[in-house]
N, C-alpha and C. Protein backbone atom coordinates (compact mmCIF):
# COMPACT_ATOMS: atom_id res chain seq x y z
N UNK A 1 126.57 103.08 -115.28
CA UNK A 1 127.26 103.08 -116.55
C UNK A 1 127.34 104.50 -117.08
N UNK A 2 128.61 104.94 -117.72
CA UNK A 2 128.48 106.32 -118.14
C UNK A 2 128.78 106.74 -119.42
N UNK A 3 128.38 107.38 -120.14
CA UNK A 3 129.18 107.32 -121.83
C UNK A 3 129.01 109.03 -121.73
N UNK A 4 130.51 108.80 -122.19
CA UNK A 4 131.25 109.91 -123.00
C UNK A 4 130.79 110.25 -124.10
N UNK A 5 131.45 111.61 -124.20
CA UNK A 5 131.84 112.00 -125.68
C UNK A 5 132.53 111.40 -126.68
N UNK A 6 133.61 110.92 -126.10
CA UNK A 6 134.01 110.00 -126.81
C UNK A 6 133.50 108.55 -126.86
N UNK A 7 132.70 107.69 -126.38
CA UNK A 7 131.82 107.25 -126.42
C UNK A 7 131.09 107.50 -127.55
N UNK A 8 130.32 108.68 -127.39
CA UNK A 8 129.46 108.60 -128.00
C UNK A 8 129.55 109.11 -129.71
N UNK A 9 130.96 109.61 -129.74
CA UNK A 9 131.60 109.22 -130.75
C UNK A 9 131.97 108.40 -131.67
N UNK A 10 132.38 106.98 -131.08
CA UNK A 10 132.51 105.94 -131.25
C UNK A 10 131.72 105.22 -132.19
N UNK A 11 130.26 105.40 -131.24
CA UNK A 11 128.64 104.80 -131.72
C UNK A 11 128.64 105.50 -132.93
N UNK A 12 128.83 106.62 -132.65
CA UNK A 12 127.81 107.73 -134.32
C UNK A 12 128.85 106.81 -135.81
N UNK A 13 130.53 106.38 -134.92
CA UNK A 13 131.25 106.14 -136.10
C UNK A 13 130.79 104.87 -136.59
N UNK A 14 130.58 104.18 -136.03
CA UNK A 14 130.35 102.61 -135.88
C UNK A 14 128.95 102.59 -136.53
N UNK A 15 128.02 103.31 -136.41
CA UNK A 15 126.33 103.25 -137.35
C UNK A 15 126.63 103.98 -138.44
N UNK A 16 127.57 105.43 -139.11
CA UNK A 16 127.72 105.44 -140.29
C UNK A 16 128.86 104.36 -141.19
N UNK A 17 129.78 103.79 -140.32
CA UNK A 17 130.08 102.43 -141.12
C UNK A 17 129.16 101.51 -141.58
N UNK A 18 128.32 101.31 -140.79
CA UNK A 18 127.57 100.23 -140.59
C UNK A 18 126.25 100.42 -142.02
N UNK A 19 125.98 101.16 -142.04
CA UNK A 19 125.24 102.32 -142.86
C UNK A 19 125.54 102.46 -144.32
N UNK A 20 126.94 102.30 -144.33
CA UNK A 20 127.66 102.17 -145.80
C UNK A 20 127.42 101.14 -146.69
N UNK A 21 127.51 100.02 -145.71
CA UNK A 21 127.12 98.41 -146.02
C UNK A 21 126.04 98.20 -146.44
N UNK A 22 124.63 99.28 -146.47
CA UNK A 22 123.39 98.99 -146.60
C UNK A 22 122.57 99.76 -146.74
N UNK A 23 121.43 99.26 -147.17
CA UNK A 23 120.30 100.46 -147.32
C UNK A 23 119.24 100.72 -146.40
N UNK A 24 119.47 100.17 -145.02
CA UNK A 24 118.90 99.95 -144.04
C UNK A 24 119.57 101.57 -143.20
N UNK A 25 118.74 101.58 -142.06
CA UNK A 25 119.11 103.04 -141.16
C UNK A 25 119.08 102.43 -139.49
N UNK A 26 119.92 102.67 -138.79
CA UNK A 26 120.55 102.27 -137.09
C UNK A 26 119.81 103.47 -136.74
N UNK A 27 119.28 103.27 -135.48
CA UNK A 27 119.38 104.36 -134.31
C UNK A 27 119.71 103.29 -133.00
N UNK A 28 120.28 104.26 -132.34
CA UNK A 28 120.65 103.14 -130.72
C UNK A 28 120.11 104.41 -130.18
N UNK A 29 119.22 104.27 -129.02
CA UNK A 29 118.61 104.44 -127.65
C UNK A 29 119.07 104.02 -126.58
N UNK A 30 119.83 104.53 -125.40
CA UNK A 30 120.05 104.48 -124.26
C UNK A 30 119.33 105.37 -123.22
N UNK A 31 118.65 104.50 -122.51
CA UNK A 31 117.55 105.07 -121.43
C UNK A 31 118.45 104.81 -120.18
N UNK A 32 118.03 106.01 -119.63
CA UNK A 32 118.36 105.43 -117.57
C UNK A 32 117.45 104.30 -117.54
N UNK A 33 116.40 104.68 -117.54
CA UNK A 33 114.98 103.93 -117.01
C UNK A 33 113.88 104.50 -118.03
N UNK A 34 113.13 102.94 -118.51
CA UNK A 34 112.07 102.67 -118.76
C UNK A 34 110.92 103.97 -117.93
N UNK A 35 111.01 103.62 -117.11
CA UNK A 35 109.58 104.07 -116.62
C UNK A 35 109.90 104.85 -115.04
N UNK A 36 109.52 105.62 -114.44
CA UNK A 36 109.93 106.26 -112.64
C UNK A 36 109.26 105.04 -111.73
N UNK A 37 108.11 104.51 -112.42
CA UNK A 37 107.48 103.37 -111.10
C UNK A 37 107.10 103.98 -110.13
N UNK A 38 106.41 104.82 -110.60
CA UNK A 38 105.94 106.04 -109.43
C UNK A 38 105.14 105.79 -108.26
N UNK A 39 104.44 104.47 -108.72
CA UNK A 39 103.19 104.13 -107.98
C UNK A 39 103.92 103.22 -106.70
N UNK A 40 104.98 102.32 -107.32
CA UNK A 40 105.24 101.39 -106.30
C UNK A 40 105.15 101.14 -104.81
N UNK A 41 106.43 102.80 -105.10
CA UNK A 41 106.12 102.80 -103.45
C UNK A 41 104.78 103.11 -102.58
N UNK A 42 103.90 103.90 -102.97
CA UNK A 42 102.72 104.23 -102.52
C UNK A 42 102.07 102.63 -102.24
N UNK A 43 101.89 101.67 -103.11
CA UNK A 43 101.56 100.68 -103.07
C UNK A 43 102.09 99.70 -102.43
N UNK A 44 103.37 99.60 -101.87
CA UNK A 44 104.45 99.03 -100.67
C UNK A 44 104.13 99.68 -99.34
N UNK A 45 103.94 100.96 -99.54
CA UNK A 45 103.87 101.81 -98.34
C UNK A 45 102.29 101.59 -97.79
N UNK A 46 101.38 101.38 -98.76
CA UNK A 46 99.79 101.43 -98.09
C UNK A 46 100.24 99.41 -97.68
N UNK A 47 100.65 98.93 -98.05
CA UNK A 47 100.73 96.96 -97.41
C UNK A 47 101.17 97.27 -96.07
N UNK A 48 102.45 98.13 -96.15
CA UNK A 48 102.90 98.03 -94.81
C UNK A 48 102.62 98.84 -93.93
N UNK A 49 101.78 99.84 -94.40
CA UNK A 49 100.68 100.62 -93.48
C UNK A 49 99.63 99.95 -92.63
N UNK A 50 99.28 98.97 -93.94
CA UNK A 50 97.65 98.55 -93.42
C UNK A 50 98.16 96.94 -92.56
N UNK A 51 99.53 96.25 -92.20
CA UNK A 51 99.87 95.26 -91.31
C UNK A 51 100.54 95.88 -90.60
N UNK A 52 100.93 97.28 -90.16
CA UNK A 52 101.97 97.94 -89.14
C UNK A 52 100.57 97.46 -87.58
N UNK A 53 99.42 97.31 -87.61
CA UNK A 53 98.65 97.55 -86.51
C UNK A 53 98.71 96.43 -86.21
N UNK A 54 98.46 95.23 -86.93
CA UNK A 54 98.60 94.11 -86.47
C UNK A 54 99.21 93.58 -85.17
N UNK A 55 100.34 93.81 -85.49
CA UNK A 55 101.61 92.92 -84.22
C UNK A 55 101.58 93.98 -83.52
N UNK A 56 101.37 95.45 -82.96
CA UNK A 56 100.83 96.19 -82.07
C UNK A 56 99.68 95.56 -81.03
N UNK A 57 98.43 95.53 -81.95
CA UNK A 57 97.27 94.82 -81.38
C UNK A 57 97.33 94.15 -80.65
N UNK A 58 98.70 92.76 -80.71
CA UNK A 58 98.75 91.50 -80.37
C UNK A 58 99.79 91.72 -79.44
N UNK A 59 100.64 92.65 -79.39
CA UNK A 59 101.57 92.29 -78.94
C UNK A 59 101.90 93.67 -77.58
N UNK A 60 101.26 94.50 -77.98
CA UNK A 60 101.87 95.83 -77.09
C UNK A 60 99.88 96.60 -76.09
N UNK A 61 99.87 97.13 -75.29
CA UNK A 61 99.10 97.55 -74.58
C UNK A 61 98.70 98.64 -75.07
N UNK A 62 99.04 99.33 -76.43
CA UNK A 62 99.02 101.10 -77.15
C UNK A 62 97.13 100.86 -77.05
N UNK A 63 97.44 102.42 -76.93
CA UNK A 63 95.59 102.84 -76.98
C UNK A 63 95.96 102.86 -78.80
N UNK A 64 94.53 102.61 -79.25
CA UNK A 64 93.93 102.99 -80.57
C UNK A 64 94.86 104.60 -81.15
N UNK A 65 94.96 104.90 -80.63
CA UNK A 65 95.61 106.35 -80.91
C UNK A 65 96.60 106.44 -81.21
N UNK A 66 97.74 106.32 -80.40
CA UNK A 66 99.23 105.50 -80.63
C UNK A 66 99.00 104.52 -81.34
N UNK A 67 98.28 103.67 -81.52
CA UNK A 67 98.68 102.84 -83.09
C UNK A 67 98.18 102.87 -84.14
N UNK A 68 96.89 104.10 -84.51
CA UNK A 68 96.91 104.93 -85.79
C UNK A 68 98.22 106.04 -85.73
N UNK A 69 98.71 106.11 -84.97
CA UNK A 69 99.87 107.03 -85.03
C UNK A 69 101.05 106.39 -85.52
N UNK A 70 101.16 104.89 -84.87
CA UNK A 70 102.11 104.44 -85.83
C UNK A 70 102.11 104.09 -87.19
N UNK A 71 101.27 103.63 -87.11
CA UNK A 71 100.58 103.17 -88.43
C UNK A 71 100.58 104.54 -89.51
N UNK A 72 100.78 105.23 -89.47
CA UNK A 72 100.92 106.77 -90.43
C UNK A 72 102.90 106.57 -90.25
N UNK A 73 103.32 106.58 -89.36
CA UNK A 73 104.53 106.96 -89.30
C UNK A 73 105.06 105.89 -89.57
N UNK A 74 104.47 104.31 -90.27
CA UNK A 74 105.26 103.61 -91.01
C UNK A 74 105.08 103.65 -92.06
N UNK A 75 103.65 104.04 -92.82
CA UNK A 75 103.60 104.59 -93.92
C UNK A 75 104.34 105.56 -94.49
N UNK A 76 104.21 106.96 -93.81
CA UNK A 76 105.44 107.57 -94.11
C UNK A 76 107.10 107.60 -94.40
N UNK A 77 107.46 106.45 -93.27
CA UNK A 77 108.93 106.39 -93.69
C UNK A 77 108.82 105.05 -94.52
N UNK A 78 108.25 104.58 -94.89
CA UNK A 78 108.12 103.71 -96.34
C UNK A 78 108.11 104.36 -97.42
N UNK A 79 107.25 105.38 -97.11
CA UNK A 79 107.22 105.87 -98.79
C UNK A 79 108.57 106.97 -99.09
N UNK A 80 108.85 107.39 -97.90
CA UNK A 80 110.25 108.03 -98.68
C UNK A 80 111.40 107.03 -98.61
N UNK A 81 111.28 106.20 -98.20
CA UNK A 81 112.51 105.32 -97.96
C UNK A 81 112.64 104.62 -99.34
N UNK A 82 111.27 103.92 -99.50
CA UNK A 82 110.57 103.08 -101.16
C UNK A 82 110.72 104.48 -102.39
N UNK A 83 111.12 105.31 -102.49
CA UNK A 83 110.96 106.04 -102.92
C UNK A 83 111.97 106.57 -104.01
N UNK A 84 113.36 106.31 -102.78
CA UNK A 84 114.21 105.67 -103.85
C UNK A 84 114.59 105.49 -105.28
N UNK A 85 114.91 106.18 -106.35
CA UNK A 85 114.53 105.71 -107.44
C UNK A 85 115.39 103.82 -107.60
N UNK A 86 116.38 103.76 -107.12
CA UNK A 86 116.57 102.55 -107.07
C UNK A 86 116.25 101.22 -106.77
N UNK A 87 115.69 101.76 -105.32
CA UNK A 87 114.64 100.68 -104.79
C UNK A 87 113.20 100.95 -105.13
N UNK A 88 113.08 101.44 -106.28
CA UNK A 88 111.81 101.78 -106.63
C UNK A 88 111.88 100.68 -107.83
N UNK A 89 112.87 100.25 -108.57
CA UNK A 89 113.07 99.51 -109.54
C UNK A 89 112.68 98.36 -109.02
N UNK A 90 113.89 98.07 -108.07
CA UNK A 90 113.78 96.97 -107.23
C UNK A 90 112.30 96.43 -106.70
N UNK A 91 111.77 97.02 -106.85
CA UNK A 91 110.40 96.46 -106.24
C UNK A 91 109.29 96.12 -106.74
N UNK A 92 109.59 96.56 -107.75
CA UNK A 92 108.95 96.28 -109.39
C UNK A 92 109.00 94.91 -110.18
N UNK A 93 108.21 93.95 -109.85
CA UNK A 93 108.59 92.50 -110.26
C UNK A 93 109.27 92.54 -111.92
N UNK A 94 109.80 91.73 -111.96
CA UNK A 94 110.84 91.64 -113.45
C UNK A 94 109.76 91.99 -114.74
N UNK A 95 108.67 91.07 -114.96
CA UNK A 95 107.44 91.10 -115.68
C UNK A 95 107.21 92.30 -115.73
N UNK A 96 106.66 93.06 -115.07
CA UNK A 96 106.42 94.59 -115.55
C UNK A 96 107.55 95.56 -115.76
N UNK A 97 108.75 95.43 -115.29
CA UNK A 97 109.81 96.28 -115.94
C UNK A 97 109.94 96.02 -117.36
N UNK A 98 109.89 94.62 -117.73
CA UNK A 98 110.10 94.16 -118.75
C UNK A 98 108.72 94.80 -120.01
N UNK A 99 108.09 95.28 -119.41
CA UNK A 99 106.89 95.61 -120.12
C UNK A 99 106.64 97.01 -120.59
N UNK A 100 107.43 97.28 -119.28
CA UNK A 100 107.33 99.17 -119.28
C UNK A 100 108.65 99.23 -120.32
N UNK A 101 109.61 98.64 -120.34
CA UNK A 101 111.15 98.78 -121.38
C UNK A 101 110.73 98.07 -122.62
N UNK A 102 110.08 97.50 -122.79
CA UNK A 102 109.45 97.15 -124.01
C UNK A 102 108.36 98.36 -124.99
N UNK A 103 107.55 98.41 -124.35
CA UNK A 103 106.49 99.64 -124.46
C UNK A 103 107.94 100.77 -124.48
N UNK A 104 108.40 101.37 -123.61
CA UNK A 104 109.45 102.55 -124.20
C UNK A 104 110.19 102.15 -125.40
N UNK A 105 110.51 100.76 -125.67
CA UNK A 105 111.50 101.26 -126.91
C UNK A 105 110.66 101.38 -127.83
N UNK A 106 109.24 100.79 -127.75
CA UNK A 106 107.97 100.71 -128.74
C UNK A 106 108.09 102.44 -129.46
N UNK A 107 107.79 103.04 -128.55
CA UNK A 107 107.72 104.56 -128.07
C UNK A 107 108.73 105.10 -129.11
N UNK A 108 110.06 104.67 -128.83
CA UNK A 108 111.30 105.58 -129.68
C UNK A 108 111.49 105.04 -130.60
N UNK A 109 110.88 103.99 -131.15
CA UNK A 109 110.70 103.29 -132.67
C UNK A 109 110.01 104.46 -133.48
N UNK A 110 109.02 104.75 -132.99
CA UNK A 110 107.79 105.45 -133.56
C UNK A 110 108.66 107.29 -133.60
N UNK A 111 108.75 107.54 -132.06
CA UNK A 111 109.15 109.10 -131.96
C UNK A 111 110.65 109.26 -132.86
N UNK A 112 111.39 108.44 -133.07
CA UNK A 112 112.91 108.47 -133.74
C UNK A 112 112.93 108.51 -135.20
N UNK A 113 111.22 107.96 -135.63
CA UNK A 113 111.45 108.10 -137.26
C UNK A 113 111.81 106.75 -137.97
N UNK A 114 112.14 106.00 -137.42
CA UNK A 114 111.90 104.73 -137.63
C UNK A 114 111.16 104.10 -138.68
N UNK A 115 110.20 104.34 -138.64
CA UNK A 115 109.22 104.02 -139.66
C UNK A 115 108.59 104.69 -140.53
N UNK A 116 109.03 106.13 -141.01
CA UNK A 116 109.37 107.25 -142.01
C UNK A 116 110.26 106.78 -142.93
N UNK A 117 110.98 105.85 -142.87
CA UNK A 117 112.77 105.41 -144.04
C UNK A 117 111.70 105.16 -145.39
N UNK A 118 112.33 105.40 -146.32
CA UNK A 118 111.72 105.47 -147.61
C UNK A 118 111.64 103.71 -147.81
N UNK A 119 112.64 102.84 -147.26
CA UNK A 119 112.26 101.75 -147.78
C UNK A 119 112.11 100.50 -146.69
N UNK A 120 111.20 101.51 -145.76
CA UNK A 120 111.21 100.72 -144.04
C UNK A 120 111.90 99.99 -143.49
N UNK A 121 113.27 100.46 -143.43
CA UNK A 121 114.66 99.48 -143.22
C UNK A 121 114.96 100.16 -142.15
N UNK A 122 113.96 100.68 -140.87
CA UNK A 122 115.28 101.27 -139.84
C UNK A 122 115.16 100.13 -138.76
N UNK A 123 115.90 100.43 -138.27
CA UNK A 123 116.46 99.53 -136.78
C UNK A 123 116.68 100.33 -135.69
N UNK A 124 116.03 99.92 -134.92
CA UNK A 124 116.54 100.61 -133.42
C UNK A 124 117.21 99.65 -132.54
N UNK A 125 118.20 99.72 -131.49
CA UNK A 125 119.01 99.05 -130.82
C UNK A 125 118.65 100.10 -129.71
N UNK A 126 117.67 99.45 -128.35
CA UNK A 126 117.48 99.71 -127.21
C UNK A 126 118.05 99.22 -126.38
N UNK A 127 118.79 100.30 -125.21
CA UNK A 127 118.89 99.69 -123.72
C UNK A 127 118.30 100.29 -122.90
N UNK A 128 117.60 99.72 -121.62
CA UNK A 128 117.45 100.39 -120.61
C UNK A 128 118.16 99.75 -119.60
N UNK A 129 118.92 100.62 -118.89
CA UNK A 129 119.72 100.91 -117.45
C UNK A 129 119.57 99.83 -116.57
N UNK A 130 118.48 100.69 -115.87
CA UNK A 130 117.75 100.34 -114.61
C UNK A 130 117.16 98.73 -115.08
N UNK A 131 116.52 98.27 -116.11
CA UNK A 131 116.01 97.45 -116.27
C UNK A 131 116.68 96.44 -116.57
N UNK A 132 118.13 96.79 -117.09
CA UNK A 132 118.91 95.67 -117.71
C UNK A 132 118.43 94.85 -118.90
N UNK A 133 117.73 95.85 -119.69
CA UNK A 133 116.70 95.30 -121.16
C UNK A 133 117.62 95.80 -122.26
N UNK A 134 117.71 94.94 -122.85
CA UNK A 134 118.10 95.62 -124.48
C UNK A 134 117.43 94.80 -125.71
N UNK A 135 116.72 95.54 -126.27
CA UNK A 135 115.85 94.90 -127.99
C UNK A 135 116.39 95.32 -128.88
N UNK A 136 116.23 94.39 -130.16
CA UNK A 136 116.10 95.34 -131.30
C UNK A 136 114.96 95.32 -131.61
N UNK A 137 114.33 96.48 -132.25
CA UNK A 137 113.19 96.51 -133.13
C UNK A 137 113.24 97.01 -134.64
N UNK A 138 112.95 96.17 -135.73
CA UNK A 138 112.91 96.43 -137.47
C UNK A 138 111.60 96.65 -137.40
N UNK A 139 111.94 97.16 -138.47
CA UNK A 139 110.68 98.08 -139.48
C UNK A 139 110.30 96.63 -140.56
N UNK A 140 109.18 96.74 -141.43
CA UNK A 140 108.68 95.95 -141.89
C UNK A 140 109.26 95.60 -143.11
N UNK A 141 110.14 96.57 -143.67
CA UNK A 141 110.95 96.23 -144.75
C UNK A 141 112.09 95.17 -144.63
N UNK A 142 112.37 95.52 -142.80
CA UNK A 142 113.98 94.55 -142.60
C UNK A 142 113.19 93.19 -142.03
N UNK A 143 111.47 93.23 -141.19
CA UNK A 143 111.51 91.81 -140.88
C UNK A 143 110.99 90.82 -141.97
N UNK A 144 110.41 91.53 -143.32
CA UNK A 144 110.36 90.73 -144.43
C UNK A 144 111.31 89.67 -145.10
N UNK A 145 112.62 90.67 -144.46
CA UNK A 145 113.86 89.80 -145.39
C UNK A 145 114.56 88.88 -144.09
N UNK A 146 115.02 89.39 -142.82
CA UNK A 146 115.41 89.00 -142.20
C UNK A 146 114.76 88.36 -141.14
N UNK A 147 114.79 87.37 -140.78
CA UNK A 147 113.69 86.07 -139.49
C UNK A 147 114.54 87.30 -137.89
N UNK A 148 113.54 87.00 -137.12
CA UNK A 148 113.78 87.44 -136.27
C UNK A 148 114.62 87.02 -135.34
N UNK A 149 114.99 85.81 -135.69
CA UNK A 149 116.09 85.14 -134.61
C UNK A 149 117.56 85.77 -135.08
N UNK A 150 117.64 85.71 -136.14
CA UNK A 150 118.93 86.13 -136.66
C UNK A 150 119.51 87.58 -135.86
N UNK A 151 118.72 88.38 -135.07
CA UNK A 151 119.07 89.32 -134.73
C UNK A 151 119.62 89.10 -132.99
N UNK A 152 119.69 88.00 -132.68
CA UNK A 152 119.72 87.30 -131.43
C UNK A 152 121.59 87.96 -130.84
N UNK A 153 122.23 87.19 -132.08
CA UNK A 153 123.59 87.12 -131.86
C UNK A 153 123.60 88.80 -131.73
N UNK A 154 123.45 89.93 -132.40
CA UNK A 154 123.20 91.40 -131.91
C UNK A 154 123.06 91.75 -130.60
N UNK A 155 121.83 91.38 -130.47
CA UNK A 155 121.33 90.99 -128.72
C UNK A 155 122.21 90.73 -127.44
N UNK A 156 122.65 89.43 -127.95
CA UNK A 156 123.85 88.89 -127.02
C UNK A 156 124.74 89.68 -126.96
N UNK A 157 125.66 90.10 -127.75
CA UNK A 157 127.03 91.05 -127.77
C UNK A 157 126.57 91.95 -126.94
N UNK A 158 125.56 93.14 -127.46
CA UNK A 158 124.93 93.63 -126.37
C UNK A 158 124.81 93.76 -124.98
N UNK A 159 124.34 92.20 -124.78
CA UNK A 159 124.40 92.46 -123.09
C UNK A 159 125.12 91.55 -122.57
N UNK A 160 125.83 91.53 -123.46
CA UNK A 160 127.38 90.84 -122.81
C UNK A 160 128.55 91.85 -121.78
N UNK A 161 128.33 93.01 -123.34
CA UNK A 161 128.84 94.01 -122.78
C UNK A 161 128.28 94.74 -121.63
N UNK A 162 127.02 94.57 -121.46
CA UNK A 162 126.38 95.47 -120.40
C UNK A 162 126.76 94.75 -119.53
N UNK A 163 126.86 93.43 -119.32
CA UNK A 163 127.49 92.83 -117.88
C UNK A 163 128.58 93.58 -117.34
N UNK A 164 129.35 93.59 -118.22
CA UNK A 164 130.96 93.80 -118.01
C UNK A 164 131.31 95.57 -118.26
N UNK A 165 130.13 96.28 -117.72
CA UNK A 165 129.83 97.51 -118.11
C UNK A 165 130.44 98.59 -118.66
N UNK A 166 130.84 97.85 -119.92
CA UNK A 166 130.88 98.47 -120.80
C UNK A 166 129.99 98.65 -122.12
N UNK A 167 129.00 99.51 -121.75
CA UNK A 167 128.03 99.82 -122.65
C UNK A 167 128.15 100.44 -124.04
N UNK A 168 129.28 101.37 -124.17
CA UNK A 168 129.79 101.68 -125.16
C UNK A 168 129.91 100.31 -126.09
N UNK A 169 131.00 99.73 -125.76
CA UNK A 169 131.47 98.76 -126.54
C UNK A 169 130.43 98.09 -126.87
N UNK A 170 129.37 97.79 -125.78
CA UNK A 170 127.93 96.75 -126.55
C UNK A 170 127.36 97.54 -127.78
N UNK A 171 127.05 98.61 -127.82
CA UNK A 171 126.67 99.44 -128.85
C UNK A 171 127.63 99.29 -130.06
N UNK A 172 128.68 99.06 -130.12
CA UNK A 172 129.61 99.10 -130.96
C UNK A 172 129.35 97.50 -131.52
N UNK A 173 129.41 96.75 -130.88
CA UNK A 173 129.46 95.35 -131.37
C UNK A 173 128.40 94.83 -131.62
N UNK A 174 127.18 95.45 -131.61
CA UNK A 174 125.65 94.98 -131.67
C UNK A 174 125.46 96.38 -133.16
N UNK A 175 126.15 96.96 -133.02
CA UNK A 175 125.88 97.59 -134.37
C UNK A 175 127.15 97.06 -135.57
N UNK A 176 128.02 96.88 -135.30
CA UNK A 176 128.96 95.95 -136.60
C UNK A 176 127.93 94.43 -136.84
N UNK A 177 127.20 94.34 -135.82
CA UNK A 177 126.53 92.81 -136.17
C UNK A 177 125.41 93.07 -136.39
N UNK A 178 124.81 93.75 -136.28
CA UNK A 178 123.66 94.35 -137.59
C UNK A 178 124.01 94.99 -138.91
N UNK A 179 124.92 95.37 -138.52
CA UNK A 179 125.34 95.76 -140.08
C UNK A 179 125.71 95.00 -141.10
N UNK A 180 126.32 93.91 -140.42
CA UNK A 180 126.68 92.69 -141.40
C UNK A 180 125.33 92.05 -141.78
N UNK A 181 124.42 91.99 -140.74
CA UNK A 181 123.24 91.39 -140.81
C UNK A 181 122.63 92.21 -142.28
N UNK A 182 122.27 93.27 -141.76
CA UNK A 182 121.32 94.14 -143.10
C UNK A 182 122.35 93.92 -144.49
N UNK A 183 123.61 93.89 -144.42
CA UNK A 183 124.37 94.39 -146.00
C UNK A 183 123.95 93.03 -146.75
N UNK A 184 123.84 91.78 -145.89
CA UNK A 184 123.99 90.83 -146.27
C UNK A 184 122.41 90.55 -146.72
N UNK A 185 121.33 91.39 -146.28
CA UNK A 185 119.79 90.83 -146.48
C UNK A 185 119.08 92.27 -147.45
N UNK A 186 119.90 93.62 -147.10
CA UNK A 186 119.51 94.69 -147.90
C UNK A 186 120.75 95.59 -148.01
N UNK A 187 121.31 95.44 -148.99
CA UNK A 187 122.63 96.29 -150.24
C UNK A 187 122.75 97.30 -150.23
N UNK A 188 123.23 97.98 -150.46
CA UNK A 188 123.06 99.72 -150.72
C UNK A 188 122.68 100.16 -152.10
N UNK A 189 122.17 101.00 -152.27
CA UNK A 189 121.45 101.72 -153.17
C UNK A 189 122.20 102.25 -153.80
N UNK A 190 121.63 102.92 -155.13
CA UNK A 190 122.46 103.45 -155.89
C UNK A 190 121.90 104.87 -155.16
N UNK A 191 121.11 105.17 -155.21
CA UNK A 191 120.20 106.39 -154.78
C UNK A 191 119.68 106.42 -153.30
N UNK A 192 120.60 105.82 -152.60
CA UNK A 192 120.16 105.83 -151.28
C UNK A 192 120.63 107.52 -150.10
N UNK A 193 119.74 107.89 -149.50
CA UNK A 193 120.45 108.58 -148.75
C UNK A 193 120.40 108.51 -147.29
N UNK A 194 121.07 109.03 -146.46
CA UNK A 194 121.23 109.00 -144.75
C UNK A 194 119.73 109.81 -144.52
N UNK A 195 118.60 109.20 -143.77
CA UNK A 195 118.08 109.43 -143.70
C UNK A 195 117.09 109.47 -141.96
N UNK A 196 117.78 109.29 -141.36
CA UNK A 196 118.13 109.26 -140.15
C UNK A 196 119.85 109.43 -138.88
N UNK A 197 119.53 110.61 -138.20
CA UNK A 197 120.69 110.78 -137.29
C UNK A 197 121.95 109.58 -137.17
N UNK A 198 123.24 109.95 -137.39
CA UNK A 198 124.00 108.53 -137.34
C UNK A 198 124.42 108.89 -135.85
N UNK A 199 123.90 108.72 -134.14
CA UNK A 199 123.97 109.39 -132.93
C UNK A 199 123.38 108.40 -132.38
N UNK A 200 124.12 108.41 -130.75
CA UNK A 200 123.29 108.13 -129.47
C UNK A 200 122.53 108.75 -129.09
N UNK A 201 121.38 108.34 -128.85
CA UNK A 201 120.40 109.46 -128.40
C UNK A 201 120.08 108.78 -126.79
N UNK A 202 120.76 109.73 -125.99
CA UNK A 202 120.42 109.31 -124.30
C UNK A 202 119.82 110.18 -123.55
N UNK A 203 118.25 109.11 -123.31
CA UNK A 203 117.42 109.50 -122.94
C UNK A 203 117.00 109.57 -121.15
């Protein structure tokens, strides 16, 4: 998936609309990837290290020597092969991607300022890539007023669009539907100001 400038144009226009409607504050986060999964392959590569001797043993006449020799040289081309950043994802059961993209948007809730807004109304709208994850996360001012399901239909548009990869547009339509969401649960101020970036921030 790729976003433009114009793209990312789009977004900045679409969260200061959105923004007008309310006294609440948007950030959207777009990640490649959650996490590198650094370990995986090492941990794919030592399984199929430590059964490469097996069906040797059983099956072929090799001295001990030749089959610690293979046994390194399937480790080796595992781990650069597993190494992959793609098939590095891939190998990563769903449950822990889901954990590591959770924990990151945790991360840019906190590092984005999020929870600095004078009247704890920000919102973040996360995707990650590789993981095919997208959350929202509110601040304690917006889940006071608003139930957490209500932010579902956001969600959906979201990765509706990410199917049909157009990511831009999910950003666009998951932020007009939070915006309606917040104007309708927190108003705009008389004395309110922009108090967070109206931007994609791709990480």
């Amino acid at each position: 998936m790729h976003i433009d400038s114009a793209d990312r144009a789009r977004v900045s226009a679409a969260i200061m609309a959105a923004e007008r409607k309310t006294s609440g504050e948007i950030v959207c986060v777009l990640a490649r990837a959650s996490s590198d999964y650094a370990t995986m392959p090492l941990v794919w590569s030592i399984i199929l290290g430590l059964a490469a001797p097996w069906s040797l043993v059983f099956f072929t006449h090799w001295s001990v020597e030749r089959i610690l020799l293979a046994q390194l040289a399937v480790f080796l081309v595992a781990l650069i092969v597993l190494s992959v950043p793609a098939i590095r994802v891939a190998l990563t059961p769903r449950r822990v991607q889901r954990a590591h993209a959770f924990q990151a948007a945790a991360e840019q809730f906190l590092n984005r300022g999020l929870t600095r807004t004078k009247a704890r109304a920000g919102v973040l709208i996360y995707v990650s890539l590789a993981e095919h994850y997208a959350r929202i996360i509110v601040d304690e001012g917006v889940a006071e007023k608003v139930p957490q399901k209500e932010w579902q239909n956001a969600v959906d548009l979201l990765t509706g669009h990410m199917r049909a990869d157009r990511i831009a547009d999910g950003f666009v339509a998951a932020i007009e539907a939070s915006g309606d969401l917040l104007a309708r649960h927190l108003p705009p101020t008389p004395d309110q100001q922009n108090e967070l970036p109206d931007r994609l921030f791709v990480i």
